[in-house]
Protein backbone atom coordinates (compact mmCIF):
# COMPACT_ATOMS: atom_id res chain seq x y z
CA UNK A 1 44.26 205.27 50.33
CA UNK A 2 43.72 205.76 54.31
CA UNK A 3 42.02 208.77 55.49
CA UNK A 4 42.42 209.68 59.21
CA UNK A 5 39.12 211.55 60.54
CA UNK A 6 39.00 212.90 64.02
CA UNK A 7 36.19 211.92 65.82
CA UNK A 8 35.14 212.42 69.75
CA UNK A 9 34.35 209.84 72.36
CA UNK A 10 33.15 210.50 76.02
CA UNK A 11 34.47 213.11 78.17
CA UNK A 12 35.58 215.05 74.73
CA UNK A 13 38.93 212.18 74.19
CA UNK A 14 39.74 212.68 70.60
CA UNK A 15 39.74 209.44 69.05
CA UNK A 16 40.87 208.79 65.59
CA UNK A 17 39.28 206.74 62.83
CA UNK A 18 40.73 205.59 59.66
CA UNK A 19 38.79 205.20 56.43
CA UNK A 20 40.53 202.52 54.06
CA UNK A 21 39.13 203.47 50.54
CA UNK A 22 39.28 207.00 48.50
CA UNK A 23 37.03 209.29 50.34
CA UNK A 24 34.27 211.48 47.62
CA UNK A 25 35.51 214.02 45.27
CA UNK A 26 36.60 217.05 46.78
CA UNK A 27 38.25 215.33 50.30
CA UNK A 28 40.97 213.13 48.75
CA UNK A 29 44.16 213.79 50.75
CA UNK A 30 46.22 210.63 52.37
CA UNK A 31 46.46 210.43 55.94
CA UNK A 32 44.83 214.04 55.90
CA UNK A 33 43.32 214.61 59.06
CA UNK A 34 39.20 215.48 58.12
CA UNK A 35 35.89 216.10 59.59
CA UNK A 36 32.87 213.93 60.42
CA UNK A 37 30.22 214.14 57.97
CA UNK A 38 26.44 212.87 57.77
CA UNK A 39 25.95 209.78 55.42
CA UNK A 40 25.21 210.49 52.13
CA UNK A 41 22.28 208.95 50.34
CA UNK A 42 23.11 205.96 48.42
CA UNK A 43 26.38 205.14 50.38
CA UNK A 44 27.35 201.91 50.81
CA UNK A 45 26.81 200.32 53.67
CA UNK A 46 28.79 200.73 56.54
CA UNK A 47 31.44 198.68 58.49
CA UNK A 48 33.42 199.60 61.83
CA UNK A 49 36.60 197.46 62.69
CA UNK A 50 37.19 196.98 66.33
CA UNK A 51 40.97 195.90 67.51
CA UNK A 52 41.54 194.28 70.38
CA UNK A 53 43.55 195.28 73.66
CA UNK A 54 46.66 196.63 72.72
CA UNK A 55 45.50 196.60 69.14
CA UNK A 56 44.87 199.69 66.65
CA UNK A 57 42.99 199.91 63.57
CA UNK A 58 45.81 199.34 61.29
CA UNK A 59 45.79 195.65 61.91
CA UNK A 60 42.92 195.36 60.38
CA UNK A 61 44.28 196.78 56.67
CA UNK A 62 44.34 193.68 54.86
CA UNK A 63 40.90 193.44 55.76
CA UNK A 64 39.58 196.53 55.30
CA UNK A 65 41.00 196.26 51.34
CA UNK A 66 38.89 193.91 50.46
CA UNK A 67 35.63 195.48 52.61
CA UNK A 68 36.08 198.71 50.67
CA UNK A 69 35.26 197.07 47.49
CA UNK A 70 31.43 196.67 48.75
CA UNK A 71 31.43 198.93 52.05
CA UNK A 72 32.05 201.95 53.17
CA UNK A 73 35.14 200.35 55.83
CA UNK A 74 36.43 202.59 59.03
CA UNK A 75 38.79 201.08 61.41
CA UNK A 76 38.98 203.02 64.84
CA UNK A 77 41.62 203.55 66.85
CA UNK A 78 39.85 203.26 70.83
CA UNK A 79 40.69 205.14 73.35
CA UNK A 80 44.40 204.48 74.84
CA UNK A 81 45.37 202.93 71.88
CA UNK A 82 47.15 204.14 68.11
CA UNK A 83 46.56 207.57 67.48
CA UNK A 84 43.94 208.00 69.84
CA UNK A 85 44.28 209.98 72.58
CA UNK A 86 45.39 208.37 75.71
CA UNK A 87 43.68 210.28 79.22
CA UNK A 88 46.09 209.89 82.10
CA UNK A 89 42.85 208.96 84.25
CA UNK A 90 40.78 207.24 81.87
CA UNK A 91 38.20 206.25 81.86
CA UNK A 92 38.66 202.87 80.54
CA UNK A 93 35.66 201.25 81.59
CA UNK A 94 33.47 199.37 79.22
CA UNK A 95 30.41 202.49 79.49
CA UNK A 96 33.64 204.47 77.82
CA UNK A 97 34.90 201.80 75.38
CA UNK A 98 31.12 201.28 74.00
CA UNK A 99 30.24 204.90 73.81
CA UNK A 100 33.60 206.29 71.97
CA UNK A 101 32.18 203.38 69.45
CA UNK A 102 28.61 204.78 69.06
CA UNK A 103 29.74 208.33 69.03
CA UNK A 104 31.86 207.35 66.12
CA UNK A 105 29.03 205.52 64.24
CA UNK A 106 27.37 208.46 64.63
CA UNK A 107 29.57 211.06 64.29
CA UNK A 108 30.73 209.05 60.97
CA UNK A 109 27.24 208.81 59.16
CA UNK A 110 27.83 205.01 59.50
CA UNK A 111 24.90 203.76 60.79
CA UNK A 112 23.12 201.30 60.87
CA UNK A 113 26.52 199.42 60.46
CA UNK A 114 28.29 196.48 60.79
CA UNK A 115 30.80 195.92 63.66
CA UNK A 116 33.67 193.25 63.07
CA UNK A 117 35.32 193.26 66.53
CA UNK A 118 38.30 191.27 67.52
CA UNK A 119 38.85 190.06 71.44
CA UNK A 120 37.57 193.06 73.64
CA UNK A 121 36.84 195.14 69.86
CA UNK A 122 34.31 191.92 70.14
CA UNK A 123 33.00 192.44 73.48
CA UNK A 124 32.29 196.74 72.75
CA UNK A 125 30.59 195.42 69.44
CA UNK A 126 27.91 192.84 70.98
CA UNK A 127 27.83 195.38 74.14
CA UNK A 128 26.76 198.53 71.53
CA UNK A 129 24.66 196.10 69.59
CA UNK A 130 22.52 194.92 72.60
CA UNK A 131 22.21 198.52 73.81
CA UNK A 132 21.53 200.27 70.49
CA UNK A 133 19.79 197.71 67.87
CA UNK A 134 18.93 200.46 65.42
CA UNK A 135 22.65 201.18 64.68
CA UNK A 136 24.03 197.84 63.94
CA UNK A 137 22.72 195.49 61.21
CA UNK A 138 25.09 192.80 61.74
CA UNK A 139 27.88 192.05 64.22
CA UNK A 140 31.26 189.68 63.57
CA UNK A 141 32.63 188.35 67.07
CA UNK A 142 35.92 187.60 66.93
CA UNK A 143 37.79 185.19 69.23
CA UNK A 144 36.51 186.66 72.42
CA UNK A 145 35.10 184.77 75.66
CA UNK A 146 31.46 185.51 77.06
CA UNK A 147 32.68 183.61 80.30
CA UNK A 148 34.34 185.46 82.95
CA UNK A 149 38.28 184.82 82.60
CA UNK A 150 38.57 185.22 86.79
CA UNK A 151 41.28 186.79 88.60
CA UNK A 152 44.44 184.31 87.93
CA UNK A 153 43.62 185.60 84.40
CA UNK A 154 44.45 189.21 85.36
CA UNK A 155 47.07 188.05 87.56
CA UNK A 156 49.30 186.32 84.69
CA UNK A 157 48.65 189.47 82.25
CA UNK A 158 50.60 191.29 85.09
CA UNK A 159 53.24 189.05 85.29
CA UNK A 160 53.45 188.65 81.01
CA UNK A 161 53.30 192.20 80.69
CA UNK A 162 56.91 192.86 83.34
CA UNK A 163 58.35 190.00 81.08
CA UNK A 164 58.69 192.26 78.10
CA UNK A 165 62.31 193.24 77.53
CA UNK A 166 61.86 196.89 76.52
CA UNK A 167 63.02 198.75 75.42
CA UNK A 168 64.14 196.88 72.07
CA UNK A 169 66.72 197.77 70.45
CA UNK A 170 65.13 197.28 66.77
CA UNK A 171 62.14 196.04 65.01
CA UNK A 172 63.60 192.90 64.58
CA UNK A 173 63.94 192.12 68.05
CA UNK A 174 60.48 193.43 68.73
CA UNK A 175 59.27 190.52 65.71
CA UNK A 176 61.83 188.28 67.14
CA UNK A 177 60.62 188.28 70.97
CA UNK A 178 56.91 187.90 69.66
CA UNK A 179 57.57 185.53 67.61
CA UNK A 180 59.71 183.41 68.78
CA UNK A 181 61.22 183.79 72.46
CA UNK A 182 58.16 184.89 74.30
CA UNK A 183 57.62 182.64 77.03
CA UNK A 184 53.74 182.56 76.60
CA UNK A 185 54.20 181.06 72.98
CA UNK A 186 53.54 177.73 72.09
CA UNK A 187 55.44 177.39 68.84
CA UNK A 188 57.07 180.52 66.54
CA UNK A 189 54.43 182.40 65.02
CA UNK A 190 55.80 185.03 62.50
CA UNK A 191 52.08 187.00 62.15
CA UNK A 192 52.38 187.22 66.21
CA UNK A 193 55.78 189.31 65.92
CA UNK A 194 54.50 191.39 63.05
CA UNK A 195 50.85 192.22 65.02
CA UNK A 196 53.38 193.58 67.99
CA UNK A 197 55.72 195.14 65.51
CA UNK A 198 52.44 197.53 64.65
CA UNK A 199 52.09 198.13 68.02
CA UNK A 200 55.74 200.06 68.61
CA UNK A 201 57.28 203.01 68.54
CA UNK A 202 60.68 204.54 68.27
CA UNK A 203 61.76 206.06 71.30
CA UNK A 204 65.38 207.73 72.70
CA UNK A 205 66.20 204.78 74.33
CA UNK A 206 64.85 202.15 71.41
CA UNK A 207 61.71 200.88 70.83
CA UNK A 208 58.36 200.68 73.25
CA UNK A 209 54.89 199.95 72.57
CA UNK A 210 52.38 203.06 71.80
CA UNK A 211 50.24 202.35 74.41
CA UNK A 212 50.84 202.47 78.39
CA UNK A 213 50.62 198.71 79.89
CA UNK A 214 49.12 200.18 83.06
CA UNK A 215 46.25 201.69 81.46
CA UNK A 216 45.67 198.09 79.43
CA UNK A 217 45.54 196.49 82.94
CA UNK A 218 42.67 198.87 83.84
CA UNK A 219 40.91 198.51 80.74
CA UNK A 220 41.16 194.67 80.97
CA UNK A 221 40.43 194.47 84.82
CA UNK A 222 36.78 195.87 83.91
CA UNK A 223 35.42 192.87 81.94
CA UNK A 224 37.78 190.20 83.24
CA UNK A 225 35.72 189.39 86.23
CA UNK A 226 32.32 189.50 84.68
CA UNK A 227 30.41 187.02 82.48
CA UNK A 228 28.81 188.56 79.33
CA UNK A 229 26.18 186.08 78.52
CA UNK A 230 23.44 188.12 79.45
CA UNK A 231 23.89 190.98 76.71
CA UNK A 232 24.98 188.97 74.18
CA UNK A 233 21.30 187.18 74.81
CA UNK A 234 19.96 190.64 73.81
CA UNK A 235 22.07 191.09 70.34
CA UNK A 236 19.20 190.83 67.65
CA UNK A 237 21.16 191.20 64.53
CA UNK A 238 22.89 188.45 62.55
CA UNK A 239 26.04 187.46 64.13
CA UNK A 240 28.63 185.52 63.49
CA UNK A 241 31.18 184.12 66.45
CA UNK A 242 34.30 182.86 64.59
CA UNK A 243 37.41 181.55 66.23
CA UNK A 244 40.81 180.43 65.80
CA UNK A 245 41.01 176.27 66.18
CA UNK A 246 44.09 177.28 68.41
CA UNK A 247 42.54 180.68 69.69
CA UNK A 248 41.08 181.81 73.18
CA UNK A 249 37.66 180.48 72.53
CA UNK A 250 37.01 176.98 72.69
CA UNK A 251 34.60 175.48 70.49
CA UNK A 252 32.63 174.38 73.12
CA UNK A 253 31.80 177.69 74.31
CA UNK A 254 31.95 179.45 70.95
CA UNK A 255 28.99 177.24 69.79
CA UNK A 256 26.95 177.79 73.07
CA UNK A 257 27.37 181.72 72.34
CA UNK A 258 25.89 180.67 68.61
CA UNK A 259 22.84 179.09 71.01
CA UNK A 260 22.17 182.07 73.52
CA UNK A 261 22.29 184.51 70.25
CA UNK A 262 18.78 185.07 68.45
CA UNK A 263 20.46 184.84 65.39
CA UNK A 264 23.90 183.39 65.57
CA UNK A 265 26.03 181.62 63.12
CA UNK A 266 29.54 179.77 63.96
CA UNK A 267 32.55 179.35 62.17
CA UNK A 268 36.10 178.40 62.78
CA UNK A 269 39.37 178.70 61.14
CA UNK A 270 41.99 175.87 61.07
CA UNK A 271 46.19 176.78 62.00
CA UNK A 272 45.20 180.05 63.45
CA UNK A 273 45.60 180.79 66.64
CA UNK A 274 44.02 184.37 68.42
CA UNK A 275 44.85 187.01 66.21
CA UNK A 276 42.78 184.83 63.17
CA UNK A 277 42.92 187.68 60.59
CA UNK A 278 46.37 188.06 60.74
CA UNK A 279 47.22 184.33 61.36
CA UNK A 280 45.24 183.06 58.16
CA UNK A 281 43.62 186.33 56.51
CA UNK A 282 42.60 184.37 53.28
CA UNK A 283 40.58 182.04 55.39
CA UNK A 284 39.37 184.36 57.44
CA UNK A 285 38.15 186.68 54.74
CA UNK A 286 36.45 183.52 53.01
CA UNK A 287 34.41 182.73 56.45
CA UNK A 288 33.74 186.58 56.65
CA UNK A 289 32.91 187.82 53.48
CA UNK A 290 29.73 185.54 52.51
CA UNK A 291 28.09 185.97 55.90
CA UNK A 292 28.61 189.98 55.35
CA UNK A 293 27.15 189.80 51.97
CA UNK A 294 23.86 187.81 53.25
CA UNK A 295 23.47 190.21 56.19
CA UNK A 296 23.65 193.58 54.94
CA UNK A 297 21.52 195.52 52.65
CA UNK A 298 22.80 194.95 49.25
């Protein structure tokens, strides 16, 4: 069962949070929207999923399912993305993108919690946990880059994102032009087309994606120049950086983010690329799951 809960970030943007388990007795309801509450004595721990740009929590369902066996799991939908709401203005700055996620820790009853971030979901997670050690226990970076990506970086995310034929016509083509025909792609991957598939909706002209491209290029534009050693340095907690063997993170750099981090731990996952939990989920639940379990409180 999914639960949404309202919860609100900076600036009063109403962001929505799904919880992927049956809430207590007395607030059962699917896909009911409900209220933040206080953590309740004896809870489970608790863990907030971070998507990445142009993500939403719902990608991270098939990890959540097995989380809620042990924890209490919340996915969150960040500002300008899913259900969330999506200011015309912003801001989309990473002050905004970290504080939506400790409002919602807090606003949730999670804390202290662990964050499992993917791509910039990674980034907010190790930013929040440098910033505010007494909320986060332990901290899952996934596939994302502490090096600054530079401007050419910026430059060919403008030019990918006016390659995008949209509207499409179906879901098919959307799966089909991930997967298969996007210039950007290496080889077909299937688990690419169904990630963007979650990522559109219908529309009177076909389908589009639920989130505006412009606003991605301004979130992305205020970490892409800057080199995130420095707070990741600061992160305390038990972390583990885990990357794709064909991801954005080389393994070079993934291990020298294991060095910087007080207490870092490394792990990589063979034939996946960037999106690792939807590429290989079994895999990436085996390399997730045991570090969780050692981590957190039992």
């Amino acid at each position: 069962m999914v639960r949404r809960i309202d919860v609100t970030g900076v600036g009063g943007v109403r962001l929505a949070a799904w919880e992927f388990a049956d809430p207590p007795k007395g607030r059962r309801g699917n896909f009911k929207v409900g209220r933040a509450r206080a953590r309740d004595d004896g809870e489970p721990p608790g863990v907030l999923l971070l998507h990445g740009l142009m993500g939403r929590a719902s990608h991270w369902a098939g990890t959540a399912r097995w989380l809620s066996a042990r924890y209490r799991a919340v996915g969150l939908d960040q500002r300008g993305h899913g259900r969330s709401e999506k200011p015309t203005e912003g801001p989309f700055n990473r002050e905004a993108y970290v504080a939506d996620a400790e409002a919602a820790i807090e606003q949730l009853g999670l804390g202290p919690v662990a964050l499992i971030g993917h791509s910039m979901g990674a980034l907010t997670a190790w930013q929040l946990a440098a910033r505010r050690p007494d909320l986060v226990h332990a901290l899952v970076i996934c596939d994302m880059r502490a090096s600054a990506l530079g401007e050419q970086s910026q430059r060919e995310w403008e030019a990918w994102f006016r390659s995008w034929p949209v509207p499409f016509a179906t879901l098919a083509d959307v799966r089909k032009w991930f997967g298969e025909e996007d210039p950007v792609l290496e080889r077909p991957s299937p688990s690419r087309g169904e990630f963007f598939a979650e990522v559109m909706a219908e529309r009177a002209d076909g389908w589009r994606p639920v989130f505006s491209r412009r606003q991605m290029l301004v979130a992305r534009e205020t970490w892409v120049y800057d080199a995130h050693w420095e707070e990741l340095a600061q992160v305390q907690c038990p972390t583990l950086v885990l990357r794709g063997i064909d991801g954005e993170l080389g393994r070079a750099e993934a291990q020298e983010m294991v060095r910087v981090l007080p207490r870092g731990a490394y792990a990589e996952v063979a034939d996946a690329g960037h999106l690792v939990h939807y590429d290989q989920p079994n895999e990436w639940r085996t390399a997730v799951e045991p570090f969780l379990q050692s981590a957190l409180p039992a």
